[in-house]
Protein backbone atom coordinates (compact mmCIF):
# COMPACT_ATOMS: atom_id res chain seq x y z
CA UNK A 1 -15.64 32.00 -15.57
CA UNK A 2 -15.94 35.45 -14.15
CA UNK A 3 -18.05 36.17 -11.06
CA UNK A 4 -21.78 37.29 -11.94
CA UNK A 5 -23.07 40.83 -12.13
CA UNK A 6 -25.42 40.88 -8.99
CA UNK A 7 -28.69 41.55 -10.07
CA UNK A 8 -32.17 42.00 -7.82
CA UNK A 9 -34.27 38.34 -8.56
CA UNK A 10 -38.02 38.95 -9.39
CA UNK A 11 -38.70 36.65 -7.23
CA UNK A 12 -38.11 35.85 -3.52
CA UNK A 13 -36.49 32.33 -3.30
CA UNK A 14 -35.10 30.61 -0.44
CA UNK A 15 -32.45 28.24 -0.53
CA UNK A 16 -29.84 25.53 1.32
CA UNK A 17 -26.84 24.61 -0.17
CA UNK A 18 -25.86 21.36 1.49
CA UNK A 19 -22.64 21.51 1.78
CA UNK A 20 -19.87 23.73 2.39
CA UNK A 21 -17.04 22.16 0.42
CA UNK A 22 -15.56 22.99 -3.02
CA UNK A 23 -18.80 22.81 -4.75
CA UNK A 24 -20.81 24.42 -1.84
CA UNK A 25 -18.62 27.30 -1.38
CA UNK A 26 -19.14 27.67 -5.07
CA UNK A 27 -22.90 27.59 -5.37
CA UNK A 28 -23.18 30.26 -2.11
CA UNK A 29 -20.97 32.66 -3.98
CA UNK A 30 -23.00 32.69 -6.82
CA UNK A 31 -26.33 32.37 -5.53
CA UNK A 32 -25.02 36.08 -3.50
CA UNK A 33 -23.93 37.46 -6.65
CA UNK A 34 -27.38 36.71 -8.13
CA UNK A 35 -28.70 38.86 -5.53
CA UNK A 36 -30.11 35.92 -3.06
CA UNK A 37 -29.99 36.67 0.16
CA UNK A 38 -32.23 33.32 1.27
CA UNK A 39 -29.53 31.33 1.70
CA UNK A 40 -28.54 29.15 4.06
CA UNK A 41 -25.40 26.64 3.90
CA UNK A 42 -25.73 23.66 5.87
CA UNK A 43 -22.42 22.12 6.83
CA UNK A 44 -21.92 18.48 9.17
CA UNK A 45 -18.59 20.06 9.95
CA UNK A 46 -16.95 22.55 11.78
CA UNK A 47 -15.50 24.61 8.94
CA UNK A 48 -15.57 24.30 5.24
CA UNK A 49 -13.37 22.63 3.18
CA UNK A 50 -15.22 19.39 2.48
CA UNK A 51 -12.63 16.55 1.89
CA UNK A 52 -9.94 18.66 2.23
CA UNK A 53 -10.72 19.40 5.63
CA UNK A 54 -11.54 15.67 6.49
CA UNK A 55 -8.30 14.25 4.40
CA UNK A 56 -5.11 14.92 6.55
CA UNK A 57 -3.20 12.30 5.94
CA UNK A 58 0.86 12.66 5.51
CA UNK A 59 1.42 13.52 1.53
CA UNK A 60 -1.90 14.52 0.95
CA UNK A 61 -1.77 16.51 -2.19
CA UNK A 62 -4.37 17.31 -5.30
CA UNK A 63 -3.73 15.15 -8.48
CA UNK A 64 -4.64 18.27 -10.85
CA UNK A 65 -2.30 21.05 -10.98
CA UNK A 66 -2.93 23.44 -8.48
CA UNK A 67 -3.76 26.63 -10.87
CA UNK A 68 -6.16 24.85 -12.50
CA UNK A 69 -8.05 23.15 -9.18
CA UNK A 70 -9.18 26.70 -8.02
CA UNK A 71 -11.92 29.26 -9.22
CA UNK A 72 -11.63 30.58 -12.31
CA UNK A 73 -12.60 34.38 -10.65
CA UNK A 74 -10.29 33.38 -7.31
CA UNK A 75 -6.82 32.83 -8.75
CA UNK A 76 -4.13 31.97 -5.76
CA UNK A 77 -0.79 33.79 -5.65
CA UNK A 78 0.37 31.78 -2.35
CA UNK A 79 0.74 27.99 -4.27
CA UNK A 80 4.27 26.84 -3.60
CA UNK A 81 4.09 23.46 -5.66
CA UNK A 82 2.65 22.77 -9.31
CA UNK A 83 0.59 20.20 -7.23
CA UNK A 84 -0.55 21.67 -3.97
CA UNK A 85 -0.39 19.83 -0.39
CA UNK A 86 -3.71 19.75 1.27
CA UNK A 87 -3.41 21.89 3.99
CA UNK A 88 -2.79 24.84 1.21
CA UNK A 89 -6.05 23.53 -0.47
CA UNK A 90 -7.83 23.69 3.12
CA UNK A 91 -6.39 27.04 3.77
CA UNK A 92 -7.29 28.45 0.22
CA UNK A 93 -11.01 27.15 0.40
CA UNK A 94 -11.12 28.73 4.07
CA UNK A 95 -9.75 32.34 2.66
CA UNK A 96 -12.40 32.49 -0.43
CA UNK A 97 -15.38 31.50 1.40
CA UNK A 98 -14.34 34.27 4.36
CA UNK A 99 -13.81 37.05 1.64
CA UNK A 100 -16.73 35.80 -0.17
CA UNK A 101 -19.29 35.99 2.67
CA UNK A 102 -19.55 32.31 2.81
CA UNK A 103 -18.89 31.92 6.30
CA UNK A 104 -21.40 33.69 7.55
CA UNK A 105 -24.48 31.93 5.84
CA UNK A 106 -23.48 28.68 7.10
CA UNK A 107 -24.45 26.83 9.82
CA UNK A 108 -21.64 24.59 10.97
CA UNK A 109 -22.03 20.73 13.11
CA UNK A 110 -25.55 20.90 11.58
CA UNK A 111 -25.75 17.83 9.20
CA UNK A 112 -28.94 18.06 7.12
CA UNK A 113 -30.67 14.63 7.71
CA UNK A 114 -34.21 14.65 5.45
CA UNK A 115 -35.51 16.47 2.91
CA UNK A 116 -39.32 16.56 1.88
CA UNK A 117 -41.35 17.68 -0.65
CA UNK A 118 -44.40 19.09 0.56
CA UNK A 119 -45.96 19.74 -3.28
CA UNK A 120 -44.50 23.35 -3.01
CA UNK A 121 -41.77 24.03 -1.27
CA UNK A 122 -38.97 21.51 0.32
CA UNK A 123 -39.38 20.86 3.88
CA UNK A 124 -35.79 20.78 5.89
CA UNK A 125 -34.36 18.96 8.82
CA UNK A 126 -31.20 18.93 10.58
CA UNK A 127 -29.28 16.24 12.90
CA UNK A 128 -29.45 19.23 15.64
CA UNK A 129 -33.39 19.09 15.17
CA UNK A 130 -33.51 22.08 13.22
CA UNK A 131 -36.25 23.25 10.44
CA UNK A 132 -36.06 25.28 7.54
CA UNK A 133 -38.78 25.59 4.59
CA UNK A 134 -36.93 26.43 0.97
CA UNK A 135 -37.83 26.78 -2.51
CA UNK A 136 -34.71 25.94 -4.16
CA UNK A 137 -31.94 22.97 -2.90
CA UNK A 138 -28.67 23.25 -4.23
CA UNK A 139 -27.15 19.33 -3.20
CA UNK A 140 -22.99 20.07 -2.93
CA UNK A 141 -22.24 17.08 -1.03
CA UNK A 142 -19.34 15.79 -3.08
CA UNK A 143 -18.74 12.23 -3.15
CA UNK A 144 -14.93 11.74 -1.21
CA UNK A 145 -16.33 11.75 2.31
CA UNK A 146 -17.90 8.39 3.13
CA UNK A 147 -15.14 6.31 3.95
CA UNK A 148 -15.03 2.66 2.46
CA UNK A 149 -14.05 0.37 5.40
CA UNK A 150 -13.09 -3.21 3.94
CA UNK A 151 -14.90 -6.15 5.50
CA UNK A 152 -11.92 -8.42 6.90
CA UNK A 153 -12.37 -11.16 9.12
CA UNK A 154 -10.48 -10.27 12.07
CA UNK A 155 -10.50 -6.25 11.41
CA UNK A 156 -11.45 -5.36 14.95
CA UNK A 157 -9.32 -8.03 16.90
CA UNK A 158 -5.75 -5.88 15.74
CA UNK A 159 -4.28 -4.77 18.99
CA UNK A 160 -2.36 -2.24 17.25
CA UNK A 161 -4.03 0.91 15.85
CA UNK A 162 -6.21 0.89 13.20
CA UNK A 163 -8.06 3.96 10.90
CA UNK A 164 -9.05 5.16 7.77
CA UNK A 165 -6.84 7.73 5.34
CA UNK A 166 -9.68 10.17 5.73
CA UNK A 167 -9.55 9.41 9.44
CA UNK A 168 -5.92 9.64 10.03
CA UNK A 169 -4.91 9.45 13.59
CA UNK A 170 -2.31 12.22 14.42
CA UNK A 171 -2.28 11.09 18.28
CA UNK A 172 -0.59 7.73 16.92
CA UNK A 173 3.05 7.92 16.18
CA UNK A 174 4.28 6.16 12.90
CA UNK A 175 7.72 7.00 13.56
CA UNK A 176 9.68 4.14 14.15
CA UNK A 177 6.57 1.94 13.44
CA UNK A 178 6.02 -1.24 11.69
CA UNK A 179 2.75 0.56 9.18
CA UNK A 180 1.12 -1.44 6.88
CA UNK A 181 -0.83 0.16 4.56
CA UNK A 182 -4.47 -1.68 2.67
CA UNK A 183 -4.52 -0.02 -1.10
CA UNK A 184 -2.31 1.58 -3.29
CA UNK A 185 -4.71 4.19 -5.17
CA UNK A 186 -4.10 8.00 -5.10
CA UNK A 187 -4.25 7.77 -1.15
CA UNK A 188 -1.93 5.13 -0.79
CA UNK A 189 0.61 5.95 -3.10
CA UNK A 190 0.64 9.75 -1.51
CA UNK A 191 1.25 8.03 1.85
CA UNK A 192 3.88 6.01 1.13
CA UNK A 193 5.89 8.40 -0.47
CA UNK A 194 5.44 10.65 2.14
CA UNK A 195 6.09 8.33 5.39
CA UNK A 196 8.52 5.37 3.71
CA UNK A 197 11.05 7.38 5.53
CA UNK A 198 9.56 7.79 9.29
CA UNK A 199 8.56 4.30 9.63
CA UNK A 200 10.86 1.20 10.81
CA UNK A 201 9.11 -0.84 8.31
CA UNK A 202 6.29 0.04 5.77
CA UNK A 203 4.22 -3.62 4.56
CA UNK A 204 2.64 -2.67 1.07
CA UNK A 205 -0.70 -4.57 0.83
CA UNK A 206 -1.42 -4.86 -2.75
CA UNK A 207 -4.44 -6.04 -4.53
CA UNK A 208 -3.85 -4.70 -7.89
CA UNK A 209 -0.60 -2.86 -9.09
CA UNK A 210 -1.30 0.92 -10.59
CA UNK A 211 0.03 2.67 -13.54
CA UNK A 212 1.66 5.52 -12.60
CA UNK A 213 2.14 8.52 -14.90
CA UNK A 214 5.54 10.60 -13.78
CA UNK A 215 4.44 13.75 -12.01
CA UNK A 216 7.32 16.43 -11.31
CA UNK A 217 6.72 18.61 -8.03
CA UNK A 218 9.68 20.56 -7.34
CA UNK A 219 8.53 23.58 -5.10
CA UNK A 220 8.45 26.47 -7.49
CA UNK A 221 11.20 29.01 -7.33
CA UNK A 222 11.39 32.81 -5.76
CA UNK A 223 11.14 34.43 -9.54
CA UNK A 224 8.13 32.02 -10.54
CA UNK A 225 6.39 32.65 -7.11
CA UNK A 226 6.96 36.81 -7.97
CA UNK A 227 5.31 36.10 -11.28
CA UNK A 228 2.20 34.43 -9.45
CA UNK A 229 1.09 37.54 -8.20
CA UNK A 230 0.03 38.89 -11.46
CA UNK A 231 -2.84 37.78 -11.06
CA UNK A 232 -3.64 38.23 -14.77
CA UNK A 233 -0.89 35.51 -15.65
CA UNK A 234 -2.62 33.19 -13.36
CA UNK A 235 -5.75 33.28 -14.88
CA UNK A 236 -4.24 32.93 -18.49
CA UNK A 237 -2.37 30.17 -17.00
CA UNK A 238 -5.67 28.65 -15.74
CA UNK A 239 -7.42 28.75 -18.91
CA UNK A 240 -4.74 27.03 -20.76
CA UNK A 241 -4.45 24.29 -18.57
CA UNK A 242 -7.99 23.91 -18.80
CA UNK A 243 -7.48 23.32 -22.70
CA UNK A 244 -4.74 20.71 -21.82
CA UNK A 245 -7.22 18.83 -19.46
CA UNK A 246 -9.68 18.83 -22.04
CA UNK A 247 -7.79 17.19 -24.59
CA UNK A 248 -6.79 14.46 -21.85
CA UNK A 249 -10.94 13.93 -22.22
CA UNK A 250 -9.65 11.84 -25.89
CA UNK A 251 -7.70 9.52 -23.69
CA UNK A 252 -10.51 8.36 -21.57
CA UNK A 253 -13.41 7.74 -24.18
CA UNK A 254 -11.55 6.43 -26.87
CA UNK A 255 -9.41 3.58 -25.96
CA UNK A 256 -7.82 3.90 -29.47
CA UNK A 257 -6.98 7.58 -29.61
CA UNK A 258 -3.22 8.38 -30.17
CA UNK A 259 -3.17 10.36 -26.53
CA UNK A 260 -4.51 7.05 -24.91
CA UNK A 261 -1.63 5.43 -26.64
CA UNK A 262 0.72 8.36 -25.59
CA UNK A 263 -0.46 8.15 -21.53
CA UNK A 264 -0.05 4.61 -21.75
CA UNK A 265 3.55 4.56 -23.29
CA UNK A 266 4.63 7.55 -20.55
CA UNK A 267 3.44 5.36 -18.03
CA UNK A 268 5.53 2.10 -19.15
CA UNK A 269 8.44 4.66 -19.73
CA UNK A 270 8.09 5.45 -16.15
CA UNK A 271 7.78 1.69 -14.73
CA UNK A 272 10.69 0.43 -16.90
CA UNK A 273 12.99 3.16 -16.06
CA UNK A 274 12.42 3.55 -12.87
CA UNK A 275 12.08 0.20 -11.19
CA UNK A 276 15.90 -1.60 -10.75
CA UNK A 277 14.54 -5.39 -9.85
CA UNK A 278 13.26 -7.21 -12.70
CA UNK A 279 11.02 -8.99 -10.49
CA UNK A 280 9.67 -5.84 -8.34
CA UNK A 281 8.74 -4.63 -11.74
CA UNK A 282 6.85 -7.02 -13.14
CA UNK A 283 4.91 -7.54 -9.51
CA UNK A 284 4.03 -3.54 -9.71
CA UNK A 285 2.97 -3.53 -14.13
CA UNK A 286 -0.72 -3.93 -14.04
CA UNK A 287 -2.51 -6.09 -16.52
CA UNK A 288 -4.93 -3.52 -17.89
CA UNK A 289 -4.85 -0.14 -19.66
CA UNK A 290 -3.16 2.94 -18.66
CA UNK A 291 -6.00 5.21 -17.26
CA UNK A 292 -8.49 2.34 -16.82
CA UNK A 293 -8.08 3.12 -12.96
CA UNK A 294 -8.11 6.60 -12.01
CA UNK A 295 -4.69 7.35 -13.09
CA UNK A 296 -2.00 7.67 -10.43
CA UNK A 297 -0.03 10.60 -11.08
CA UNK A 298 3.23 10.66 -8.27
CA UNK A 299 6.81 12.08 -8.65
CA UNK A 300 8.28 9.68 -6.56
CA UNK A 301 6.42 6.45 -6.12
CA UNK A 302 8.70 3.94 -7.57
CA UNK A 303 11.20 5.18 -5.55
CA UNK A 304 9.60 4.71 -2.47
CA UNK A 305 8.40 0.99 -3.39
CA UNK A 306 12.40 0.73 -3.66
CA UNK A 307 13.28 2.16 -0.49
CA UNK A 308 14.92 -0.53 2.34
CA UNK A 309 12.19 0.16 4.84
CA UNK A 310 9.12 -1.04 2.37
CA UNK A 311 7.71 -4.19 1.44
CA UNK A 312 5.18 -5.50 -1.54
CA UNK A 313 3.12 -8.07 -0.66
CA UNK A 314 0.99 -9.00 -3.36
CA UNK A 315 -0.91 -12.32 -1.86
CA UNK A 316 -4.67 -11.74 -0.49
CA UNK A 317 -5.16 -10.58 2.82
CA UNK A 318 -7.53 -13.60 4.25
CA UNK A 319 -7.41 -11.75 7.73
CA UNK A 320 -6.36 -9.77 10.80
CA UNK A 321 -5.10 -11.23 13.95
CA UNK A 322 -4.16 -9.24 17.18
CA UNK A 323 -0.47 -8.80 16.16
CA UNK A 324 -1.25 -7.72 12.71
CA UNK A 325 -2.20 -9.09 9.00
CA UNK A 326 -2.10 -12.32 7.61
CA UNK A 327 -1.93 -13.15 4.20
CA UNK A 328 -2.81 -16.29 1.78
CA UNK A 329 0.85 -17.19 1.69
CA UNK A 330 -0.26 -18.13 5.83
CA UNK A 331 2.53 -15.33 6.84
CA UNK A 332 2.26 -13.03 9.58
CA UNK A 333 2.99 -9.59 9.04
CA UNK A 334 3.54 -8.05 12.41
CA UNK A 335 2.63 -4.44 12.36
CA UNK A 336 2.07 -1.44 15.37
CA UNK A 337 -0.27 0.53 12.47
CA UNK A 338 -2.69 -0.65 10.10
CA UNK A 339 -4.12 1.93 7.73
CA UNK A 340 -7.10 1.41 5.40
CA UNK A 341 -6.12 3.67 2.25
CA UNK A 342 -9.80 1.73 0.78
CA UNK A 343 -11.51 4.98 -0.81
CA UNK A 344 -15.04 5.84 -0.33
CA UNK A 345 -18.41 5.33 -1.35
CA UNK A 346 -18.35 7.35 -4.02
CA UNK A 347 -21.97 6.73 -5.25
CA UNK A 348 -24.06 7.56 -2.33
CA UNK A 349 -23.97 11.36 -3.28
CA UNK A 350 -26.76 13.13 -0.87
CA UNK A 351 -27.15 10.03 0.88
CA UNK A 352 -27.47 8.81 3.39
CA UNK A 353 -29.73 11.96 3.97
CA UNK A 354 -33.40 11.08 3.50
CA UNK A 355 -35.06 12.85 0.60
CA UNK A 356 -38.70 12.51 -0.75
CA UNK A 357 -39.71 13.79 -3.97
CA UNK A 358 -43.15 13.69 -5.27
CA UNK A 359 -45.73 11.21 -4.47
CA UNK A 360 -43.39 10.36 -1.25
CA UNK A 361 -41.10 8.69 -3.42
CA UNK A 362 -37.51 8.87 -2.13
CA UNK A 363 -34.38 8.61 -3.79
CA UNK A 364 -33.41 5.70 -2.66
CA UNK A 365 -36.26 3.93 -4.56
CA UNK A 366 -35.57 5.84 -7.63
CA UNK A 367 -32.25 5.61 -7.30
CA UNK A 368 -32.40 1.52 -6.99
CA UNK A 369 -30.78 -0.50 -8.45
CA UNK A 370 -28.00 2.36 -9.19
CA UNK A 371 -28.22 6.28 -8.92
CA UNK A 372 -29.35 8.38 -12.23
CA UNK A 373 -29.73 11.84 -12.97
CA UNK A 374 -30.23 14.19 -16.22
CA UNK A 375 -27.19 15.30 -16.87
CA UNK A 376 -25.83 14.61 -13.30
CA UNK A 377 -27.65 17.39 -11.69
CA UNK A 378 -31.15 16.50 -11.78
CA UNK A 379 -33.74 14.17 -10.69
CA UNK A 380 -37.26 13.35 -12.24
CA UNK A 381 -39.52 13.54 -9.66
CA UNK A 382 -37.80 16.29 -7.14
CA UNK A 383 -38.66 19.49 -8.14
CA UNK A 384 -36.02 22.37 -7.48
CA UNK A 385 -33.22 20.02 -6.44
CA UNK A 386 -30.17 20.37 -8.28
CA UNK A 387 -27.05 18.30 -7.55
CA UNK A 388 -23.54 19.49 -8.04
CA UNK A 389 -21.17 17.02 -8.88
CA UNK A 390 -24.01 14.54 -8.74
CA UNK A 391 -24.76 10.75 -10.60
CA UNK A 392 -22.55 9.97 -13.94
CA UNK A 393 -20.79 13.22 -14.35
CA UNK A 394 -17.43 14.58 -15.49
CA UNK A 395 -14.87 12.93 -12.73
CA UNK A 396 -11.78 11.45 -14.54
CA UNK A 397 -8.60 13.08 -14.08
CA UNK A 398 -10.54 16.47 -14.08
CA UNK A 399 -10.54 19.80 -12.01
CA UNK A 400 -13.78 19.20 -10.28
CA UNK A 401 -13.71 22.96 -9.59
CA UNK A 402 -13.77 23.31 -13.14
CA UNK A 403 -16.31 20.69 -14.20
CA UNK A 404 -18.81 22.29 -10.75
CA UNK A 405 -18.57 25.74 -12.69
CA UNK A 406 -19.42 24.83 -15.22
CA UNK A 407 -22.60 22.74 -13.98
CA UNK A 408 -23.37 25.55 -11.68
CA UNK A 409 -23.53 28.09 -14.73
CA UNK A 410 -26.01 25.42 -15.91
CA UNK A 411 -28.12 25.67 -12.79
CA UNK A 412 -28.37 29.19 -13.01
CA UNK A 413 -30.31 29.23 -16.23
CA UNK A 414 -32.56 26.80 -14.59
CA UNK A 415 -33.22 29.17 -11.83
CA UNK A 416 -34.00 32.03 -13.99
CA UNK A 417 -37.14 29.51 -14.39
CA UNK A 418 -37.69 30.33 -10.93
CA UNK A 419 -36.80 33.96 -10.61
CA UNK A 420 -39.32 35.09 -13.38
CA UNK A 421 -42.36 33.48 -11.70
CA UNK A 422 -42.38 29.57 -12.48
CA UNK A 423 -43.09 27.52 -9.16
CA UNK A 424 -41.06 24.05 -10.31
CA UNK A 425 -38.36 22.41 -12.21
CA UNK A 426 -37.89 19.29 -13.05
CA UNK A 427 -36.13 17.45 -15.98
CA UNK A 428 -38.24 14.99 -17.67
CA UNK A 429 -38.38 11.15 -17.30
CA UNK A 430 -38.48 10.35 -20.89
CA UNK A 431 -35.18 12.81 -21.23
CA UNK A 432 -33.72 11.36 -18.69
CA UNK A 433 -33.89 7.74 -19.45
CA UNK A 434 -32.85 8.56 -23.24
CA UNK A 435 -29.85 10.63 -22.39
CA UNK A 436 -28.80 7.75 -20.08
CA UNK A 437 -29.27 5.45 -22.85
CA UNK A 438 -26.62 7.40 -24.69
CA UNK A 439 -24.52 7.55 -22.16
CA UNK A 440 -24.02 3.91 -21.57
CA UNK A 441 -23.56 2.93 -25.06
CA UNK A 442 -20.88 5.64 -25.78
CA UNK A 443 -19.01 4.04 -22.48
CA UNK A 444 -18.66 1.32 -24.49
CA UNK A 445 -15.68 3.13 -26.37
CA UNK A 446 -14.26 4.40 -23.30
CA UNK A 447 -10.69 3.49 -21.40
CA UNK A 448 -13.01 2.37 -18.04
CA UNK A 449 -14.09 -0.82 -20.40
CA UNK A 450 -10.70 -2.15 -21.13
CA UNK A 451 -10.25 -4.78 -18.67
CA UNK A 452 -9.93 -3.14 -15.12
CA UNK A 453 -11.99 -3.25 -11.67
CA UNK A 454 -12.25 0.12 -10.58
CA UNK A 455 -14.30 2.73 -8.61
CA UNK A 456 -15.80 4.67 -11.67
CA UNK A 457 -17.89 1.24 -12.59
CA UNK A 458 -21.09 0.86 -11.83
CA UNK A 459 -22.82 -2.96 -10.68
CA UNK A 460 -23.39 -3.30 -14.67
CA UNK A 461 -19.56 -2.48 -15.08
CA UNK A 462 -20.89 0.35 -16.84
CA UNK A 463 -18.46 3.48 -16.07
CA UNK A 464 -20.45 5.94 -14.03
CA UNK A 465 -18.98 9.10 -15.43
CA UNK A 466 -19.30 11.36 -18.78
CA UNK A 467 -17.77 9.40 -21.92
CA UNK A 468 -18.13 12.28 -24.15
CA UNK A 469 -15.19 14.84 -24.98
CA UNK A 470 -14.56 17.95 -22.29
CA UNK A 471 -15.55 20.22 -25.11
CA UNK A 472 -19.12 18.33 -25.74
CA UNK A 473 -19.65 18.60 -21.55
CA UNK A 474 -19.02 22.85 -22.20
CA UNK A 475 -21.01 22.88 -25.01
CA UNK A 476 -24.49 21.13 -23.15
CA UNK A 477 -23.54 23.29 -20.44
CA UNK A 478 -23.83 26.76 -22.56
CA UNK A 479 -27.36 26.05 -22.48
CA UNK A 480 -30.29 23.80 -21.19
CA UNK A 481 -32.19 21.90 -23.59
CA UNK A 482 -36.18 23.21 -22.29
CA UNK A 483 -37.71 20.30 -23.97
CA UNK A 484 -35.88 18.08 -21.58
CA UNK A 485 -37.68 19.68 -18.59
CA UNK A 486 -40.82 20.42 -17.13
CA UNK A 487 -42.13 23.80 -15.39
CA UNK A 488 -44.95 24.62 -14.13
């Protein structure tokens, strides 16, 4: 998607984008191109960057090939890996929000705390104890940021040190350490690979064994990185990977489809291959469909879980003692680092920020007992709020840059609304509740059903996420149904 021709609004709005992240960044470079100059990013950090700048963990990399996870109208010549390392992600996200004006329409350390409707306008307040007064609230507050800390009895007695992934500790030295590491998701798996060599001895705590799909990441050569800065190729390149992505959409709502059959027998390729000991292998094949989980994608995992310096250990943790973790099994595993690789709470979106809607209703109550939007980016009830990234949207194996395009595209027609005189917008309740009706019975054909706990379920086991093809999610996107909403 090209940038917008900036054009003069009709109308005056104001507007905060919370956020200044991938989606954030996003929504203030479009909102400018619009021709809005009432806007105001609010960020809780010190720069942008969003998970990428909270994430610093060793290994840290992007999942989604690193053409594809930028804008479609900011292709990056300076990649140096099919799937980028963090810090180039950081560093990318910091250049297009400087050259984009970004940076200076945001106020940094200022977390936005409440949110209010006031029957015409939304009524702002920061952590700092500032105010602000908008029409229009653009919600980019992604959904990787809120660390989820395990309860285990004992946690806080470990003598050792302890942290998050998304709160690594650089002060601590894991050189020469005994590590053990809680979770082998995306996080985990990154980690190990990355530090199975620094350590003395790396424990694996594993609750439930991934399926790993083979991921090459050999740093791309000096004639490849030439041809990068045609910038030309690199948006062609983007647009067909997009089309590959999108067909990956078949493997994830239909469990029967030949390309679910086709991800699952790559990944089973990769485990029997790649694994020597009969009895490491079987302790690392899951019991569950390939791509029921959020599908690990690593070029080097097995090898690491076969290096001399790492350990599985597959019995429950049942607590932590001073001198480290001990599991059912009643071993001791003595460790100098414990880190929680435990993922976040990935369905508190705006919260835990305060917001009331109409009739002092907040979000909280609506969103009890689980969170719901129209189409993931709107609310019945909270007028000129829209959500990027938001409830029961597009997140498996996907370029969220893509998918918060897309949505923001959306959002723009909605504004138009706005621009040409209309006070609110809001989508319907009736709408809402039918579309969601939909979407939970289509789940029922999707991967996320077949037998797995994972992060994407919701209380009802219900997958909280699109089940619909990538090409259906462009094609509602093209343009809003009106008689979904209401304006007035």
């Amino acid at each position: 998607m090209q940038p917008q021709r900036a054009t003069q609004p009709d109308r005056t709005l104001r507007f905060a984008v919370i956020g200044a992240g991938m989606a954030g960044i996003l929504a203030a470079i479009r909102l400018s191109e619009r021709g809005h100059d009432a806007v105001t990013v609010y960020e809780k950090g010190g720069t942008v960057g969003g998970t990428w700048r909270e994430n610093t963990y060793p290994g840290l990399a992007c999942d989604v090939p690193s053409q594809l996870y930028s804008y479609s109208f900011a292709p990056n010549p300076d990649w140096t890996h099919p799937y980028s390392p963090g810090p180039q992600i950081q560093q990318y996200f910091e250049r297009v929000a400087a050259d984009y004006g970004v940076v200076a329409r945001t106020r940094f350390n200022d977390e936005v705390t409440s949110l209010r409707w006031d029957g015409t306008a939304w009524q702002l307040t920061t952590a700092a104890g500032h105010r602000d007064v908008v029409d229009v609230v653009i919600a980019a507050t992604g959904v990787l940021h809120h660390p989820n800390v395990p309860v285990i009895e004992g946690l806080d007695s470990f003598e050792g040190h302890c942290f998050h992934s998304a709160r690594w500790d650089h002060a601590v030295t894991i050189d020469n350490a005994r590590v053990g590491i809680v979770g082998t998701g995306s996080t985990g798996v990154q980690i190990i690979s990355a530090i199975r060599d620094r350590v003395d001895a790396l424990v694996v705590f594993q609750r439930t064994p991934q399926w790993v799909l083979p991921m090459p990441n050999d740093p791309f050569g000096p004639e490849l990185l030439e041809r990068h800065q045609d910038l030309d190729l690199l948006r062609a390149t983007h647009a067909k990977l997009s089309e590959l992505f999108g067909k990956f959409s078949n493997a994830v709502i239909d469990a029967d489809s030949p390309e679910a059959a086709m991800i699952g027998q790559a990944c089973l390729d990769n485990l029997e291959t790649n694994v020597r000991d009969p009895a490491l292998r079987e302790r690392l094949r899951p019991d569950y469909r390939a791509a029921c989980k959020r599908l690990i994608a690593s070029p080097d995992y097995y090898d690491a879980m076969q290096a001399s310096t790492v350990e599985l250990v597959t019995d429950p943790i049942v607590g932590v003692e001073p001198d480290g973790v001990r599991t059912a099994d009643d071993r001791l595993h003595e460790l100098d680092v414990l880190v929680l690789a435990t993922g976040f709470h990935a369905d508190w979106f705006v919260r835990p920020m305060q917001v009331v809607g109409r009739d002092q209703r907040t979000i909280d109550d609506f969103w009890t007992p689980r969170p719901l939007a129209y189409l993931s980016m709107t609310v019945p009830g909270f007028p000129n709020l829209f959500m990027i990234n938001g409830p029961n949207g597009p997140v498996g194996n996907f370029s969220l840059i893509e998918v918060a395009e897309y949505q923001f595209a959306y959002v723009d027609q909605l504004l138009d609304r706005l621009r040409n005189g209309a006070a609110t917008i809001e989508p319907r309740l009736d709408a809402t509740e039918a579309l969601e009706a939909e979407r939970v019975a289509a789940s029922r054909q999707s991967v996320w059903v077949t037998g797995c706990r994972s992060w994407y379920l919701d209380d009802r086991g219900v997958p909280a996420t699109w089940p619909w093809t990538f090409d259906r999610f462009r094609e509602v996107m093209a343009e809003p149904d009106w008689s979904a909403y209401a304006v007035t």
